[in-house]
C-alpha atoms as a PDB file:
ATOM      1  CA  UNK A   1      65.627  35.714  -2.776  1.00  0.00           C
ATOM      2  CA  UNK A   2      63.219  34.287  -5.374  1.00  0.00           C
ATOM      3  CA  UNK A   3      60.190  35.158  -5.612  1.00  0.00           C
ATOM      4  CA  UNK A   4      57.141  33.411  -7.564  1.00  0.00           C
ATOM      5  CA  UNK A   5      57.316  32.035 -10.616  1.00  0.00           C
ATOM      6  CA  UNK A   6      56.801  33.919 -13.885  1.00  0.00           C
ATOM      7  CA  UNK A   7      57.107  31.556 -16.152  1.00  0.00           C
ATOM      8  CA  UNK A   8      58.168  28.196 -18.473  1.00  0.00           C
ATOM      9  CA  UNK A   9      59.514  29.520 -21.406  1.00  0.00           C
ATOM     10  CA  UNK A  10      58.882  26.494 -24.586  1.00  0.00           C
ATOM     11  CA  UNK A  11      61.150  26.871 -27.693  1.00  0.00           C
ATOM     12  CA  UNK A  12      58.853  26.238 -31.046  1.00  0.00           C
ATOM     13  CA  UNK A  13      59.220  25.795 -34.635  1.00  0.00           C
ATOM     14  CA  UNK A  14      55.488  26.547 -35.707  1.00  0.00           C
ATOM     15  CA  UNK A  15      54.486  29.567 -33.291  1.00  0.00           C
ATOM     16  CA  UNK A  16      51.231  29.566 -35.379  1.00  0.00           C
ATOM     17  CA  UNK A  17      50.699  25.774 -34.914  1.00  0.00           C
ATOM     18  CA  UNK A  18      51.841  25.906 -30.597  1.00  0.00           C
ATOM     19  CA  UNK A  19      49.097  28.491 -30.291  1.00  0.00           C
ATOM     20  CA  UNK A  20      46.690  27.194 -31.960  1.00  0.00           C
ATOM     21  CA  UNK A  21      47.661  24.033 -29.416  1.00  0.00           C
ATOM     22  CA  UNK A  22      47.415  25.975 -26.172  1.00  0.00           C
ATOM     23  CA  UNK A  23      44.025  28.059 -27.208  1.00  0.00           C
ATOM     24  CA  UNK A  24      42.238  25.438 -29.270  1.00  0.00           C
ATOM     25  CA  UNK A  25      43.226  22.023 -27.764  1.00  0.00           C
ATOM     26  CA  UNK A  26      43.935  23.108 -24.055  1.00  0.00           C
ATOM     27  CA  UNK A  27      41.283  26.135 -23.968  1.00  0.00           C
ATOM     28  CA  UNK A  28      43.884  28.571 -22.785  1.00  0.00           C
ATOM     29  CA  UNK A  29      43.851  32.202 -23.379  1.00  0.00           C
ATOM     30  CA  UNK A  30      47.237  33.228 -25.543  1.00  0.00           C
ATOM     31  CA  UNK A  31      48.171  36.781 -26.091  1.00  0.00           C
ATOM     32  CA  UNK A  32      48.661  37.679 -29.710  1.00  0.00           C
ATOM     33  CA  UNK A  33      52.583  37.555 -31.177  1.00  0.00           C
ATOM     34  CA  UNK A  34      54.969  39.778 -29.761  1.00  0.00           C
ATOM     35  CA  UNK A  35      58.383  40.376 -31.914  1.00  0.00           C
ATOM     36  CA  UNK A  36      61.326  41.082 -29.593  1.00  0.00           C
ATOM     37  CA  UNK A  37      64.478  41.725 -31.829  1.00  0.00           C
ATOM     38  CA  UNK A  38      66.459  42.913 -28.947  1.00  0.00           C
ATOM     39  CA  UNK A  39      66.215  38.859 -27.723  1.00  0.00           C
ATOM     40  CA  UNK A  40      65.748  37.138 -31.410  1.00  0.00           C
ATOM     41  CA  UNK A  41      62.818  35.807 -30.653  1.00  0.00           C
ATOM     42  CA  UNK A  42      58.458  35.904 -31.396  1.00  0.00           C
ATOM     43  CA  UNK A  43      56.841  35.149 -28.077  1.00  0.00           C
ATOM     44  CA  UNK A  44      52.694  34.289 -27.241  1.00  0.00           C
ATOM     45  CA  UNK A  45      52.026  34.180 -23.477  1.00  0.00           C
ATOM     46  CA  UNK A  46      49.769  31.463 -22.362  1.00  0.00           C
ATOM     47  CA  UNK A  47      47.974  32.497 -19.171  1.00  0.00           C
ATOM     48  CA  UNK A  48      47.131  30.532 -16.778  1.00  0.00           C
ATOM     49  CA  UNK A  49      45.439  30.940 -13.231  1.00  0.00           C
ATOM     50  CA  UNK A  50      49.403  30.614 -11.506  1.00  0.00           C
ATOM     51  CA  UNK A  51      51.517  31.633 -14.538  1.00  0.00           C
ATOM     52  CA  UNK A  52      52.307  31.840 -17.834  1.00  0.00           C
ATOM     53  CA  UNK A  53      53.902  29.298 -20.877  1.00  0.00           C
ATOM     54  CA  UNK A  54      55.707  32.136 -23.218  1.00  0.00           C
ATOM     55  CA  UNK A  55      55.837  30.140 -26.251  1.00  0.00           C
ATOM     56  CA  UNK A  56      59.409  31.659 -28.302  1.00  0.00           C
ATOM     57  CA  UNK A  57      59.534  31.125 -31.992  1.00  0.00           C
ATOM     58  CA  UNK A  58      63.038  32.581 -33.540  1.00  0.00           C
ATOM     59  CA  UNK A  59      63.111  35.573 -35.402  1.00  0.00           C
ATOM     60  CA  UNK A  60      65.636  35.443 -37.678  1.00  0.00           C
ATOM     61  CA  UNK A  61      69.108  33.033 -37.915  1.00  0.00           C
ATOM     62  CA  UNK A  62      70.947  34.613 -35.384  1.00  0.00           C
ATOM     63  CA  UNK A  63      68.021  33.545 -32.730  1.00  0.00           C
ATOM     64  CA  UNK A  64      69.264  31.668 -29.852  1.00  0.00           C
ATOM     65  CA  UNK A  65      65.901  29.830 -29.962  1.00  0.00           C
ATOM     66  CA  UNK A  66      67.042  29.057 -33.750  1.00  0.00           C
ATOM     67  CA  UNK A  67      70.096  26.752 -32.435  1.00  0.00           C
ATOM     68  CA  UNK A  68      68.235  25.661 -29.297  1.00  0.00           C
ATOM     69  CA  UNK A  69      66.036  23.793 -31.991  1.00  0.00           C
ATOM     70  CA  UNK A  70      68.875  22.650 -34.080  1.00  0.00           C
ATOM     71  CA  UNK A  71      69.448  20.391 -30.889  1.00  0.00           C
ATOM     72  CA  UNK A  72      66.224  20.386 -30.156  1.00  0.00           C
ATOM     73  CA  UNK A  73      63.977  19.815 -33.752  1.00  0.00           C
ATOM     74  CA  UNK A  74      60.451  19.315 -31.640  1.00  0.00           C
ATOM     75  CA  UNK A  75      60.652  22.092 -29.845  1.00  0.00           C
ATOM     76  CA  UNK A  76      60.920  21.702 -25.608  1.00  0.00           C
ATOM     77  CA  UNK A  77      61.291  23.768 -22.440  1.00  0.00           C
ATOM     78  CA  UNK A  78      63.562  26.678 -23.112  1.00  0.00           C
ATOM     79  CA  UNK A  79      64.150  28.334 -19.621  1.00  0.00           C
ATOM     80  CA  UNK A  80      62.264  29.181 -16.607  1.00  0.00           C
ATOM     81  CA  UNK A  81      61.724  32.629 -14.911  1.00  0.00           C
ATOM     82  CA  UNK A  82      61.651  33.892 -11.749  1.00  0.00           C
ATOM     83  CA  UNK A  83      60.458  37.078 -10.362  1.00  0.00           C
ATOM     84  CA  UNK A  84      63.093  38.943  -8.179  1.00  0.00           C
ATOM     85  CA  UNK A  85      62.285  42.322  -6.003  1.00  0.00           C
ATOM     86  CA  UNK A  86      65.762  43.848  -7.028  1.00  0.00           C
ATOM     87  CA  UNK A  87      67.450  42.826 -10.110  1.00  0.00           C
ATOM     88  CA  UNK A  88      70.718  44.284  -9.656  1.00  0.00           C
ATOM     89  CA  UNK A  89      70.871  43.138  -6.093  1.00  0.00           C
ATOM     90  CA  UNK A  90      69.811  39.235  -7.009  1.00  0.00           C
ATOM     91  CA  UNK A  91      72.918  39.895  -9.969  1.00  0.00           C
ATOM     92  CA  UNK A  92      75.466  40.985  -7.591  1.00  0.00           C
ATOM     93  CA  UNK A  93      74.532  37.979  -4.679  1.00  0.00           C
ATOM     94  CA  UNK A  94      74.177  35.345  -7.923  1.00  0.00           C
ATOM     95  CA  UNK A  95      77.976  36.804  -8.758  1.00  0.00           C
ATOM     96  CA  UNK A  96      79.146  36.203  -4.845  1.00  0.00           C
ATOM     97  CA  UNK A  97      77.731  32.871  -5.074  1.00  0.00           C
ATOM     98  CA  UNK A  98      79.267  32.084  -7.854  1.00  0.00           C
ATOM     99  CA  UNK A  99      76.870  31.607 -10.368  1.00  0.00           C
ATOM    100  CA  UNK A 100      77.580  33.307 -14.000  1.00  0.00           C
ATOM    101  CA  UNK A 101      75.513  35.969 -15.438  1.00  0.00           C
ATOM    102  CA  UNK A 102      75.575  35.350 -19.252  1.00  0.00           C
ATOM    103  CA  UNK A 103      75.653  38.136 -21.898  1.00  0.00           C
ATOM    104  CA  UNK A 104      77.482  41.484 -20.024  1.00  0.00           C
ATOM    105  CA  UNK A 105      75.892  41.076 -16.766  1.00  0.00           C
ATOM    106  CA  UNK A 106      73.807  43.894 -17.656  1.00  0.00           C
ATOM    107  CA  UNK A 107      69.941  43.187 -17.086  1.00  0.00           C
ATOM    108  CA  UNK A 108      68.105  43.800 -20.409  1.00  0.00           C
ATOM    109  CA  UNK A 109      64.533  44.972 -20.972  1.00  0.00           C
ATOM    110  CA  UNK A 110      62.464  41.338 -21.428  1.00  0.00           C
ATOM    111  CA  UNK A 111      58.811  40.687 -23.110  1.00  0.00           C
ATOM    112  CA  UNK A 112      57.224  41.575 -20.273  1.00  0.00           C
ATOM    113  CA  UNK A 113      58.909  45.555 -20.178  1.00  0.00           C
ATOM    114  CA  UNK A 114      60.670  44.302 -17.077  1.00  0.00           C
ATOM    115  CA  UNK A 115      64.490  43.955 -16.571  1.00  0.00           C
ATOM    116  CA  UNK A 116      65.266  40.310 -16.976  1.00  0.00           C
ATOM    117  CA  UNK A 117      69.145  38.641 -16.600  1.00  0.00           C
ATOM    118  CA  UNK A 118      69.912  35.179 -17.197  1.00  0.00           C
ATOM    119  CA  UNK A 119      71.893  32.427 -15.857  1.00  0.00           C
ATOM    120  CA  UNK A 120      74.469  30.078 -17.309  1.00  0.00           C
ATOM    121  CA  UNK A 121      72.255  26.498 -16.715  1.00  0.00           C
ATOM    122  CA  UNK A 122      75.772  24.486 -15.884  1.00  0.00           C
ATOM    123  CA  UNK A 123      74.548  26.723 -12.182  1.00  0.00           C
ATOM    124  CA  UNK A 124      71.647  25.537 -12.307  1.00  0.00           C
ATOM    125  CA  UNK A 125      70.627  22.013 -12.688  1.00  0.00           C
ATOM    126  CA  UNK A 126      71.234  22.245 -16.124  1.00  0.00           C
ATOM    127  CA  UNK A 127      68.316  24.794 -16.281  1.00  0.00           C
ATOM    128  CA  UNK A 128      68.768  28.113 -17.979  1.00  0.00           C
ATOM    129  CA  UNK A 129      67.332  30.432 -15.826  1.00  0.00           C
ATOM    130  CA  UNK A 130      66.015  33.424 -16.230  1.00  0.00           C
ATOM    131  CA  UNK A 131      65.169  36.482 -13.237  1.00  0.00           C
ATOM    132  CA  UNK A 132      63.177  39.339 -14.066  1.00  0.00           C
ATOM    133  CA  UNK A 133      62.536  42.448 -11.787  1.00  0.00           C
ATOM    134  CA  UNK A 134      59.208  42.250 -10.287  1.00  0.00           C
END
C-alpha cells in the first residue's frame, strides 16, 4: 500500500540556524520558509536527489513541534511520510488493521497542498507516521 518515501520530517528550535546547516554546511538546496498555521508549524524542504528533510520550527505555543522539543531540547526526527495513491482508502484499511488515525480521522491539507493523515507511533515502531495522497 505504501508507496515511496516523501520524507523525514526534523523538529528544530533555530529554523534560521538548521537551514543555514543543510544549504551552507551540507550544500543542499532548501526552499524558503513556509508558515502552516493549520499544522502549528514553519517548515524549509531540503531536497535531495530521493527525497526531502522538511525541517518544522513551531509557530506559536500551541505547536505540537513546540512540546515535541520540550522532550526533545536539540531538536530530532519528528515523523516520516509516505506517499499513498488513495488517502481515504489507506485510512479506512489502516482503521481495519487496527492502527489509529490521530486528530478526527479526517485527512488535512499538508505543506505540500496534498491530503496528509497521521498515525498514532505506539502502531508504528514508535514512529509517528505520516501518509500523504500522492
Amino acid at each position: 500500500m505504501i508507496g515511496r518515501l516523501n520524507h523525514v520530517a526534523i523538529a528544530v528550535a533555530d529554523l534560521a540556524k538548521a537551514t543555514s546547516t543543510y544549504r551552507d554546511t551540507l550544500g543542499a538546496k532548501v526552499s524558503e520558509p513556509q508558515a502552516e498555521p493549520d499544522h502549528g508549524v514553519t517548515v524549509v524542504f531540503v531536497n535531495l536527489q530521493n527525497t526531502k528533510i522538511e525541517l518544522l520550527e513551531p509557530l506559536g505555543d500551541n505547536s505540537p513541534i513546540a512540546k515535541f522539543l520540550e522532550k526533545n531540547p536539540s531538536g530530532g526526527i519528528h515523523h516520516v511520510c509516505y506517499e499513498v495513491d488513495d488517502i481515504i482508502a489507506a485510512r479506512d484499511q489502516m482503521k481495519a488493521m487496527g492502527a489509529r488515525v490521530l486528530g478526527d480521522g479526517e485527512p488535512k491539507i499538508g505543506a505540500h497542498g496534498k491530503p496528509v493523515l497521521f498515525l498514532h507511533p505506539k502502531d508504528f515502531c514508535g514512529t509517528l507516521t505520516e501518509l500523504e495522497q500522492a
